[in-house]
Protein backbone atom coordinates (compact mmCIF):
# COMPACT_ATOMS: atom_id res chain seq x y z
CA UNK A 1 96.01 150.02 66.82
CA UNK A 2 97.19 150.24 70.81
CA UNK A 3 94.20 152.82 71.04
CA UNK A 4 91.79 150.31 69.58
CA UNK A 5 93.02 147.08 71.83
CA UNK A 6 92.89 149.32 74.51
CA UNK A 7 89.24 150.01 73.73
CA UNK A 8 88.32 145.96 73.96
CA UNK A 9 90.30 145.72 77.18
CA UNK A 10 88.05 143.83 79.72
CA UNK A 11 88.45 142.36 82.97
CA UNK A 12 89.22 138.76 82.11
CA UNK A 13 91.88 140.92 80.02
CA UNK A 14 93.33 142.55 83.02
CA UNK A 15 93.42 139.37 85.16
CA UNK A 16 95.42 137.74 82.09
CA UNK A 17 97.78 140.75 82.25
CA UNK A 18 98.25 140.59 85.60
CA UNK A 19 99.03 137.02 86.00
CA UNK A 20 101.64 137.15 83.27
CA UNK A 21 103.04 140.25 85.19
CA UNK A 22 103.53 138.09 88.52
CA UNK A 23 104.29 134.36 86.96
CA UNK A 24 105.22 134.86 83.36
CA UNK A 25 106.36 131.30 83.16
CA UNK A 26 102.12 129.92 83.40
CA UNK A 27 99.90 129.66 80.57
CA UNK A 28 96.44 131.38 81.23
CA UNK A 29 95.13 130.83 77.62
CA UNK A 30 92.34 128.79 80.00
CA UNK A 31 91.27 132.00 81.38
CA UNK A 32 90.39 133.35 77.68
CA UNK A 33 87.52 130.57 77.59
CA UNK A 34 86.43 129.40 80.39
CA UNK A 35 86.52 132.72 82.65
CA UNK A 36 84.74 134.51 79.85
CA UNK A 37 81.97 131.48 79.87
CA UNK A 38 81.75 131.89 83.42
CA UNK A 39 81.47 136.11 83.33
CA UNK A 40 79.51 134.89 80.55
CA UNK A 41 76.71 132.42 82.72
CA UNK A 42 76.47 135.25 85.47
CA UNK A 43 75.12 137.77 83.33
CA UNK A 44 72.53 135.10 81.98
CA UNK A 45 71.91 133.65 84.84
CA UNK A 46 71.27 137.36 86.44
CA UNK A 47 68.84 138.03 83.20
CA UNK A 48 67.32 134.41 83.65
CA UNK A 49 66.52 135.03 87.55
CA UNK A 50 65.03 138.31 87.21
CA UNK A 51 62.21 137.67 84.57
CA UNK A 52 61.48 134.04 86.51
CA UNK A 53 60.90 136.91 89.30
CA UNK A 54 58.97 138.82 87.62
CA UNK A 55 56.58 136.41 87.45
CA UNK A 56 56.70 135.07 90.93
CA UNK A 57 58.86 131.65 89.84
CA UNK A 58 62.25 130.44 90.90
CA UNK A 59 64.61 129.49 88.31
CA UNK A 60 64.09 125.59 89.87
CA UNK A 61 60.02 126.26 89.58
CA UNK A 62 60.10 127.43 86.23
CA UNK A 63 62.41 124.34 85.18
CA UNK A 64 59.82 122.21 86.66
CA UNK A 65 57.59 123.57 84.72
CA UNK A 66 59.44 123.58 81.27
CA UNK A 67 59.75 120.05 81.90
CA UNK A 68 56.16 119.19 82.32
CA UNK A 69 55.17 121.49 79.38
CA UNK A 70 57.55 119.68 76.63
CA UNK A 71 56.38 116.39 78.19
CA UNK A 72 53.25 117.10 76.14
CA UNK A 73 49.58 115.91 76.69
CA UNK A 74 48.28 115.88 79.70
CA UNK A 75 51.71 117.26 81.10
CA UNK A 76 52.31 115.47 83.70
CA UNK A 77 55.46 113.43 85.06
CA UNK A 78 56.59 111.94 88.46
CA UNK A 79 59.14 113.30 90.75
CA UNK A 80 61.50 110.41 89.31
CA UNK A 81 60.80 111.15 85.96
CA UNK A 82 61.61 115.05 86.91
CA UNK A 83 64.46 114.16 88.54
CA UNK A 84 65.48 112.23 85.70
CA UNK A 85 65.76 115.05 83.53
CA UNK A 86 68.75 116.58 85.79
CA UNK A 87 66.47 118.59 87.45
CA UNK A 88 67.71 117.79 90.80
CA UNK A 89 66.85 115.13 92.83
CA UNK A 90 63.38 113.48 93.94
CA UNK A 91 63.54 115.27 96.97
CA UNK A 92 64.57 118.51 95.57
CA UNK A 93 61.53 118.16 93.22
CA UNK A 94 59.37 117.24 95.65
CA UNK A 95 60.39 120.72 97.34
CA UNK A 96 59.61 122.84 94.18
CA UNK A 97 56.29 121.28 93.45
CA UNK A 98 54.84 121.78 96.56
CA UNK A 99 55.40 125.67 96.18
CA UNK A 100 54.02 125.48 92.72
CA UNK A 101 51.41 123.14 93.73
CA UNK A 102 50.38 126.08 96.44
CA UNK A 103 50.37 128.63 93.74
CA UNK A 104 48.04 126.93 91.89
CA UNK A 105 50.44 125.95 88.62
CA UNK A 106 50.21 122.00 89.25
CA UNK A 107 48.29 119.54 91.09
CA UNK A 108 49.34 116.14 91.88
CA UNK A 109 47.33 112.81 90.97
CA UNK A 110 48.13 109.25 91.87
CA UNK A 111 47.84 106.62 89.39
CA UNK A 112 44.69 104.78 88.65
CA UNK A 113 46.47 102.10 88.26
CA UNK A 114 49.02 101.97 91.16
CA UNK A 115 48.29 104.62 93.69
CA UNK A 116 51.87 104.74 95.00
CA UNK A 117 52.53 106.98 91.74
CA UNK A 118 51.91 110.03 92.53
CA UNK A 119 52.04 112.70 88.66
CA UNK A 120 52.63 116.54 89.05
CA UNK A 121 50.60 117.81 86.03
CA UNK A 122 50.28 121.25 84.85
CA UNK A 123 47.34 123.07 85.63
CA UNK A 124 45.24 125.62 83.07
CA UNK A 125 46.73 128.91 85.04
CA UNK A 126 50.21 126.48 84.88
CA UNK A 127 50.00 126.02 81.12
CA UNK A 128 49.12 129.56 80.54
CA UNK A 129 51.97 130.57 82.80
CA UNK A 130 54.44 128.47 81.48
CA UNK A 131 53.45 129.10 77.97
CA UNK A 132 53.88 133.24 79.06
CA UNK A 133 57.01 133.39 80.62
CA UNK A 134 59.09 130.62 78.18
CA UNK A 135 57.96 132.78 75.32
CA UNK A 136 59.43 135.93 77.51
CA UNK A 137 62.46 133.56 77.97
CA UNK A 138 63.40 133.07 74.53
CA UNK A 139 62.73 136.52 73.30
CA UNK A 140 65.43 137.34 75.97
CA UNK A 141 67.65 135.25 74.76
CA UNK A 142 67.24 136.37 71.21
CA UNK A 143 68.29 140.24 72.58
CA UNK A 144 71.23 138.11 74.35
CA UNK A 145 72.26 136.73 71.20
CA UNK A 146 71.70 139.49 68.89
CA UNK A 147 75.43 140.20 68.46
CA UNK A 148 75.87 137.06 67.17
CA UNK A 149 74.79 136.01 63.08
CA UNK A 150 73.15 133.05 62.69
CA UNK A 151 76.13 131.20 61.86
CA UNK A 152 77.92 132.24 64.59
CA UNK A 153 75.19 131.32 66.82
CA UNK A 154 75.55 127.58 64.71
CA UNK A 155 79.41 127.35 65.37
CA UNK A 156 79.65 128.95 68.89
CA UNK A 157 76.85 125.75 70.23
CA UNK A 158 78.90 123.47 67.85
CA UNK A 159 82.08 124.51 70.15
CA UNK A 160 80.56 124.74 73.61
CA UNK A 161 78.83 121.07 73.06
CA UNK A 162 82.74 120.57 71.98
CA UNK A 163 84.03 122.36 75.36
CA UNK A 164 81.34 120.50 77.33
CA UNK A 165 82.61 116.54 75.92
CA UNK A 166 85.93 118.30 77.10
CA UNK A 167 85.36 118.54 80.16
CA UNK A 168 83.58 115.74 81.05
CA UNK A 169 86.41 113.90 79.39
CA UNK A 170 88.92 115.36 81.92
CA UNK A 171 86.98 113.67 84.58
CA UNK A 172 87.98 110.47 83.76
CA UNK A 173 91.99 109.19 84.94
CA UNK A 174 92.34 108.20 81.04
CA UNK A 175 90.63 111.55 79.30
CA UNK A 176 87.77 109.38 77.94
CA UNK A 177 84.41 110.13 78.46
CA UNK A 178 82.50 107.11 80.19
């Protein structure tokens, strides 16, 4: 049994070990979550950067894109309307579209109607590009999740969207989400 536990020792283990070591008296039951979600996000987030990479995007451009793509027919939005979205802000937007706007994925149109709206919309090699590298993204994901069943996959978003409400409840002086 030692042998085995041994075996599953990791280093969000160790750190737990070690902090009961030098202040026995704090609880670090914390740690077993949240520093595990954030080993967790690195490791995604260094899977997620290297295939945007691979195919010349930024994580930002390639949310920019995303967004345009599920905003269906004729895919375009505004820089507000991006922003919106959590993207970042209007001016942070701005930024990403003009590199994808020089790499040919979007092109920007001002409104018939009111020509101080200005839409990013995809282009065709933008379409095609987004279409290529989301379908890359998810397949990665599947491999990421492949340890997981389907019902554990169910229960483990069930408790992060749980974790998430959490924490944005702690924000508030009273617990309460706003």
């Amino acid at each position: 049994m030692a042998e085995r536990r041994a075996a599953r020792r990791d280093a969000v283990a160790q750190v737990i070990d070690d902090w009961s070591r030098e202040r026995p008296g704090l609880d670090t039951s914390p740690l077993e979550v949240l520093a595990r979600l954030h080993r967790s996000f690195l490791r995604y987030n260094a899977k997620l950067v290297a295939s945007t990479d691979r195919h010349g995007l930024s994580v930002a451009g390639f949310d920019v894109l995303t967004a345009l793509r599920r905003s269906g027919e004729p895919y375009r939005l505004t820089a507000g309307q991006l922003a919106d979205q959590g993207l970042v802000s209007s001016a942070g937007v701005t930024l990403r579209m003009d590199r994808l706007e020089k790499d040919g994925l979007i092109v920007r149109e001002r409104d018939a109607d009111d020509r101080r709206v200005v839409y990013s919309r995809l282009t065709e090699a933008g379409l095609a590009k987004v279409d290529e590298v989301f379908a890359e993204h998810l397949d990665n994901e599947h491999r990421m999740l492949s340890g997981l069943s389907p019902a554990e996959r169910r229960q483990l978003a069930r408790l992060l969207r749980k974790l998430e409400d959490s924490i944005l409840s702690s924000d508030t002086p009273d617990g309460v989400a706003s």
